[in-house]
N, C-alpha and C. Protein backbone atom coordinates (compact mmCIF):
# COMPACT_ATOMS: atom_id res chain seq x y z
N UNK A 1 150.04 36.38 -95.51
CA UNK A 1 149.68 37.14 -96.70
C UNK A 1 149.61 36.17 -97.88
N UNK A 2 148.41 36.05 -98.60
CA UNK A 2 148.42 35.19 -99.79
C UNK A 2 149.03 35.84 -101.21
N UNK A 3 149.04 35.07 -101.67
CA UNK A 3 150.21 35.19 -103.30
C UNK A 3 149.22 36.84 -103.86
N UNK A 4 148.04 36.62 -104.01
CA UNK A 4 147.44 38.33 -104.86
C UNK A 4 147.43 39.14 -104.02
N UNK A 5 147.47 39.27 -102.26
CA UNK A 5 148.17 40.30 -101.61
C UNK A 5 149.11 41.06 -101.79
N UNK A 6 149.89 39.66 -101.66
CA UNK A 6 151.75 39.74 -102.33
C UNK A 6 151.52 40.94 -104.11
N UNK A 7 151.19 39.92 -104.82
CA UNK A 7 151.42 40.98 -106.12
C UNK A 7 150.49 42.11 -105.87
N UNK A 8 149.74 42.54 -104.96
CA UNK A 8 149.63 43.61 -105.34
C UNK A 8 149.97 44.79 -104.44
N UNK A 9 150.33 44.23 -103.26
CA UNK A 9 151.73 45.65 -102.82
C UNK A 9 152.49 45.16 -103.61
N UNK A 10 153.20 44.85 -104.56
CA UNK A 10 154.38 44.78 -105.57
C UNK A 10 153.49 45.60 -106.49
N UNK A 11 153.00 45.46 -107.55
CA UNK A 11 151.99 46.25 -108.23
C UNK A 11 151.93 47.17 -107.77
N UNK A 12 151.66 47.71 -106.43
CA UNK A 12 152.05 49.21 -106.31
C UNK A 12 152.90 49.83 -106.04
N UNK A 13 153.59 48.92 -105.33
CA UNK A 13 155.47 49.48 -105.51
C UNK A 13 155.83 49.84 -106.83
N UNK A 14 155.58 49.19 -107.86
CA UNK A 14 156.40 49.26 -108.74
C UNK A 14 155.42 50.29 -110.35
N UNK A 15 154.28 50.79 -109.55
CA UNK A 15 153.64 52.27 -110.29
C UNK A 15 154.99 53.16 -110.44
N UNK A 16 155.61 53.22 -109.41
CA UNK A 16 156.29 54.33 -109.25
C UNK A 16 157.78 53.70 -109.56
N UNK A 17 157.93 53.11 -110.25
CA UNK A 17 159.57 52.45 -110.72
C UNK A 17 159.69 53.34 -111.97
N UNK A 18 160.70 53.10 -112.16
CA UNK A 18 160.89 53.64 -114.11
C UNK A 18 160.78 52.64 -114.75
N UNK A 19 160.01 53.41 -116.12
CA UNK A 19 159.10 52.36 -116.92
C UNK A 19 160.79 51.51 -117.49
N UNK A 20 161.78 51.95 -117.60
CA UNK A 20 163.00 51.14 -117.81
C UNK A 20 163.14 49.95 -116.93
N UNK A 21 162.82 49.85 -115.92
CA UNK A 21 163.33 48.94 -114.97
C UNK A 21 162.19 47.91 -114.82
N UNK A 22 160.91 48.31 -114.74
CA UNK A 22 159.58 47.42 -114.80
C UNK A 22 158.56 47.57 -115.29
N UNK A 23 157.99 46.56 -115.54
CA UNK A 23 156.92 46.26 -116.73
C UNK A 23 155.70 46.76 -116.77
N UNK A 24 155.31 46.67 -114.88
CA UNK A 24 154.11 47.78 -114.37
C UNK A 24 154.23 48.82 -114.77
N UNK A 25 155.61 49.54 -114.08
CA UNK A 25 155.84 50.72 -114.49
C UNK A 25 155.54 51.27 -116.47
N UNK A 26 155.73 50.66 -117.10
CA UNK A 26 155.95 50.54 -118.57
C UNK A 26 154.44 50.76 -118.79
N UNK A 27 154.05 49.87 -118.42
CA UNK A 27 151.96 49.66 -118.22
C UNK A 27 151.63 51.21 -118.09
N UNK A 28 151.66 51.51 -116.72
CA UNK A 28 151.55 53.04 -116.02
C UNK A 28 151.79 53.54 -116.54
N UNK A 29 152.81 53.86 -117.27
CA UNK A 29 153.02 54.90 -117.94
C UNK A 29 152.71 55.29 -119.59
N UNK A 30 152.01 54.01 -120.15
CA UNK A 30 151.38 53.94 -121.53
C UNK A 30 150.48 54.49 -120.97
N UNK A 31 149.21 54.49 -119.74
CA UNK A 31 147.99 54.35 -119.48
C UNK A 31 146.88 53.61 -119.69
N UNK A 32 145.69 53.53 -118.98
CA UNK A 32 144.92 52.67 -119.05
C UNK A 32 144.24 52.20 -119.97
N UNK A 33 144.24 52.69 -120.78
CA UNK A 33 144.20 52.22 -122.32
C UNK A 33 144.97 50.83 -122.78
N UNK A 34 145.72 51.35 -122.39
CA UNK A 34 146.70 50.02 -122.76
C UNK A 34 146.71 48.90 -121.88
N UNK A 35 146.86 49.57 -120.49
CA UNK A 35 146.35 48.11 -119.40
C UNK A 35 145.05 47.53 -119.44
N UNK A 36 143.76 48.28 -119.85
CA UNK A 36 142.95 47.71 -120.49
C UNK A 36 142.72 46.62 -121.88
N UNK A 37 143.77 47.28 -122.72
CA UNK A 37 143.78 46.28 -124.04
C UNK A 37 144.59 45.01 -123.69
N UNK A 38 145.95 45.35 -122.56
CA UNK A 38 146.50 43.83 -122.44
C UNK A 38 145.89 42.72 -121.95
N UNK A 39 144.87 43.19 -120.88
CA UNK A 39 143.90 42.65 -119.81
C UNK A 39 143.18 41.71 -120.86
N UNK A 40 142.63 42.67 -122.40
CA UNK A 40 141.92 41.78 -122.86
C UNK A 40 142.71 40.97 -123.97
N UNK A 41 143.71 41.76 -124.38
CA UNK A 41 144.84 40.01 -124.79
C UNK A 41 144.71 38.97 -124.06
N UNK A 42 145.17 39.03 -123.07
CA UNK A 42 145.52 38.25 -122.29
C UNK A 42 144.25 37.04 -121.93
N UNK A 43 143.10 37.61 -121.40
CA UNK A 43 141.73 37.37 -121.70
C UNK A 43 141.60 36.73 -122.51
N UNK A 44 141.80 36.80 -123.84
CA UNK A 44 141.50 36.33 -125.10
C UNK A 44 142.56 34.94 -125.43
N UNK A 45 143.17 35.03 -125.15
CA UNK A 45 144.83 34.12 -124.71
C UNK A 45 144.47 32.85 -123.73
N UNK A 46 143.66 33.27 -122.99
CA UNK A 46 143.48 32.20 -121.60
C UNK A 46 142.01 31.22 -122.53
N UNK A 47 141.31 32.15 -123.50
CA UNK A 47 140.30 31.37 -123.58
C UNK A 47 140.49 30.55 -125.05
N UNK A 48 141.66 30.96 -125.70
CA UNK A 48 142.09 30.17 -126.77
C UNK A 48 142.19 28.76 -126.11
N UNK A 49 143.47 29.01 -124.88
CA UNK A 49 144.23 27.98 -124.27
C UNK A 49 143.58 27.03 -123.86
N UNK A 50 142.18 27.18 -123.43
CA UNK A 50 140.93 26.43 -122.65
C UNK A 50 140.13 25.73 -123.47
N UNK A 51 140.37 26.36 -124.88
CA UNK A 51 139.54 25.82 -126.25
C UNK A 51 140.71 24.77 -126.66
N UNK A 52 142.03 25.28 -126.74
CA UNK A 52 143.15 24.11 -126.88
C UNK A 52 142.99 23.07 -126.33
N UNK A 53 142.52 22.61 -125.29
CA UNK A 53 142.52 22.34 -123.97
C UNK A 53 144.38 21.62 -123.45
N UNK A 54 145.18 22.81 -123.53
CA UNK A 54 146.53 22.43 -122.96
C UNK A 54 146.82 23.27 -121.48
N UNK A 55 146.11 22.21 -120.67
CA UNK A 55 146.05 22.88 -119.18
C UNK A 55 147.69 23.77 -118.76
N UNK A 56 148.72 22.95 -119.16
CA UNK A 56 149.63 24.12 -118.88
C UNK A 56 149.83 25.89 -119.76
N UNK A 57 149.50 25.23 -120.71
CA UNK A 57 149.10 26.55 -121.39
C UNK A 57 148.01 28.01 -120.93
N UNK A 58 146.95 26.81 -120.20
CA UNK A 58 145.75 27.46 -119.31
C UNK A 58 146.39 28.39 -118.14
N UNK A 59 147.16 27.50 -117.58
CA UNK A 59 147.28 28.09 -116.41
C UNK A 59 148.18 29.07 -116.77
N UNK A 60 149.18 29.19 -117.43
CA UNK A 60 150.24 30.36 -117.51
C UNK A 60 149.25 31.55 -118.21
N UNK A 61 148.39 31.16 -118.79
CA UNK A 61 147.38 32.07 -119.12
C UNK A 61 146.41 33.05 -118.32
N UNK A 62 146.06 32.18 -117.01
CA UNK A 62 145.55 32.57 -116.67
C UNK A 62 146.23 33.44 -115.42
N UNK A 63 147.15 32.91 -114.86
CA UNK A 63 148.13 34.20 -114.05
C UNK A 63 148.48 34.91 -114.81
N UNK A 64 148.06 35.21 -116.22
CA UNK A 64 148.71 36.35 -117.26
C UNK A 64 146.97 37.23 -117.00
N UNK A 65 146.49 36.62 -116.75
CA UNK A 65 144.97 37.48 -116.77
C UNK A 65 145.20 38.65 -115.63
N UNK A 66 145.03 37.49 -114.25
CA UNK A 66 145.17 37.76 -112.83
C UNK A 66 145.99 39.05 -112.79
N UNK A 67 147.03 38.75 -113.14
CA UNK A 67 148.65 39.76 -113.32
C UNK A 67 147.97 41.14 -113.68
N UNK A 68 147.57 40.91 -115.04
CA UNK A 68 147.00 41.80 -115.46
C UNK A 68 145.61 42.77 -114.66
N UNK A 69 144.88 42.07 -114.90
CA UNK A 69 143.80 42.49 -113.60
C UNK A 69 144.03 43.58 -113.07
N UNK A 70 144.95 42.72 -112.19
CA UNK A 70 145.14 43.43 -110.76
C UNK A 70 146.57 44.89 -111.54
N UNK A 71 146.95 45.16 -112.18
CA UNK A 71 147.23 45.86 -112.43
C UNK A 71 146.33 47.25 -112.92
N UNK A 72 145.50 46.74 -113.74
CA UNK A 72 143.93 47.81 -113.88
C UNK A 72 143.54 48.15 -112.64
N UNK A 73 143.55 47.25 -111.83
CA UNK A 73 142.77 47.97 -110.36
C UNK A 73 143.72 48.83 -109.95
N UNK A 74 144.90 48.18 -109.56
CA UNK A 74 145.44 49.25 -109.48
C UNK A 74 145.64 50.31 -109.45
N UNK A 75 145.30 50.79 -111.23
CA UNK A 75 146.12 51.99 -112.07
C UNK A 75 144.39 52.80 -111.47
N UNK A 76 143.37 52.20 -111.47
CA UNK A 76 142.23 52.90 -111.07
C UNK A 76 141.95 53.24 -109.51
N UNK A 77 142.75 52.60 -108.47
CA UNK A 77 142.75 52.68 -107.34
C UNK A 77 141.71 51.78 -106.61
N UNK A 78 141.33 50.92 -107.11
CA UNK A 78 140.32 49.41 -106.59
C UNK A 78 141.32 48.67 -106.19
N UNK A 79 141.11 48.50 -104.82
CA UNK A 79 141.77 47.55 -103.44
C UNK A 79 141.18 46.10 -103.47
N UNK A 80 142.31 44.67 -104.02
CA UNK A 80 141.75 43.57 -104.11
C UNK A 80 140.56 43.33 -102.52
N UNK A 81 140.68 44.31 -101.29
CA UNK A 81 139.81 43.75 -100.90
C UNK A 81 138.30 44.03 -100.97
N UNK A 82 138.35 45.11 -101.76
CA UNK A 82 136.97 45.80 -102.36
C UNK A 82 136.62 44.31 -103.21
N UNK A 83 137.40 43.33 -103.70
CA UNK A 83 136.94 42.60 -104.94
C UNK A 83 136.50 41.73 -104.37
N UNK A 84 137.24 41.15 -103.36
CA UNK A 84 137.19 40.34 -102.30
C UNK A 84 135.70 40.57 -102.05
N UNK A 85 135.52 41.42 -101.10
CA UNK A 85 134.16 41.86 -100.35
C UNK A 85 132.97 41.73 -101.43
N UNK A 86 133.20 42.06 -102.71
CA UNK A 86 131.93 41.81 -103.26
C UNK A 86 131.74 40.00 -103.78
N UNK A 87 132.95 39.62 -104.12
CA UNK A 87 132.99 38.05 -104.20
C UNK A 87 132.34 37.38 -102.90
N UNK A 88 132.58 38.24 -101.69
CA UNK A 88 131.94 37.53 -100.53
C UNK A 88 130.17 37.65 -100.05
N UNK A 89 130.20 39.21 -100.89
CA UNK A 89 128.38 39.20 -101.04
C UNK A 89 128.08 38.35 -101.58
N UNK A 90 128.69 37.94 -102.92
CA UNK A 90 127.81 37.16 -103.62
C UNK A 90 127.94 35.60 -103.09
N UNK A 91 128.67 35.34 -102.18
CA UNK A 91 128.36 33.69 -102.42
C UNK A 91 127.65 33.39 -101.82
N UNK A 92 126.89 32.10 -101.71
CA UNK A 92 125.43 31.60 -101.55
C UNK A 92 124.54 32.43 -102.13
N UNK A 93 124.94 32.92 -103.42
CA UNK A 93 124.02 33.52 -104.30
C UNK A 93 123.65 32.63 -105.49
N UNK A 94 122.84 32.39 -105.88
CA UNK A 94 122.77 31.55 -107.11
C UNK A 94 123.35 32.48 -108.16
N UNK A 95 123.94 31.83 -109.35
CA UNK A 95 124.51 33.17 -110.66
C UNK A 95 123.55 33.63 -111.20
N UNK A 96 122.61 32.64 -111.56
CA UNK A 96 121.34 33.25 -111.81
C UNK A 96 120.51 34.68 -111.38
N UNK A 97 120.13 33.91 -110.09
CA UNK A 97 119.25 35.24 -108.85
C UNK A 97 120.62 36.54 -108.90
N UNK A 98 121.91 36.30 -108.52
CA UNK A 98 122.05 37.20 -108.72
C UNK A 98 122.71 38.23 -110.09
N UNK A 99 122.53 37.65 -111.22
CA UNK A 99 122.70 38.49 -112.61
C UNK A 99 121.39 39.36 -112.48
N UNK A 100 120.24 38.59 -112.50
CA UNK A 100 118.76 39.19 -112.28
C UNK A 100 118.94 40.28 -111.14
N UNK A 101 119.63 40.74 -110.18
CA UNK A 101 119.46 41.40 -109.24
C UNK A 101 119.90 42.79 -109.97
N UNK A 102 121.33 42.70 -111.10
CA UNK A 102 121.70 43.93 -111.32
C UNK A 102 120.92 44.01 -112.49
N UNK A 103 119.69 43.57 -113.19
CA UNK A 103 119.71 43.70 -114.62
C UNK A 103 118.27 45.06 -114.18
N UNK A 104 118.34 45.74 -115.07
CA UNK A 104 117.19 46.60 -115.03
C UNK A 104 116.99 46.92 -113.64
């Protein structure tokens, strides 16, 4: 089982914790509103850090994204391997050919 497997049966274990005890839980229970706005803190945080350019800064940033993320899917019921599967359509896709595929 790889490490975003791992967090995210934890991530769903812990929907159902009390928002006292964990942070998901705390998330969950503001609603997606809010796991949406941290997603894009956090977001916004990773791309300061990248403009900083202080790679340790980057990286704690960016498992603050990930973390996050996968908590939205979560709270919406999207299975990292649904994310998976479409990351796997697309490769040997050019980014190009395929942005053009969903536009219009």
């Amino acid at each position: 089982m790889d490490t975003l497997t791992r967090l995210e049966a934890t991530i769903a274990q812990r929907l159902t914790a009390s928002p006292d005890e964990s942070y998901v839980a705390k998330l969950h229970a503001k609603g997606l509103k809010k796991i949406a706005q941290k997603l894009g803190e956090e977001a916004t945080e990773a791309v300061i850090a990248a403009l900083a350019g202080d790679e340790a800064e980057l990286v704690g940033e960016a498992a603050d994204v990930l973390f996050h993320l996968m908590v939205l899917l979560a709270e919406k019921g999207v299975r990292l391997e649904q994310v998976l599967a479409e990351l796997d359509r697309r490769e040997g896709t050019s980014g190009i050919a395929e942005k053009a595929s969903r536009s219009e």
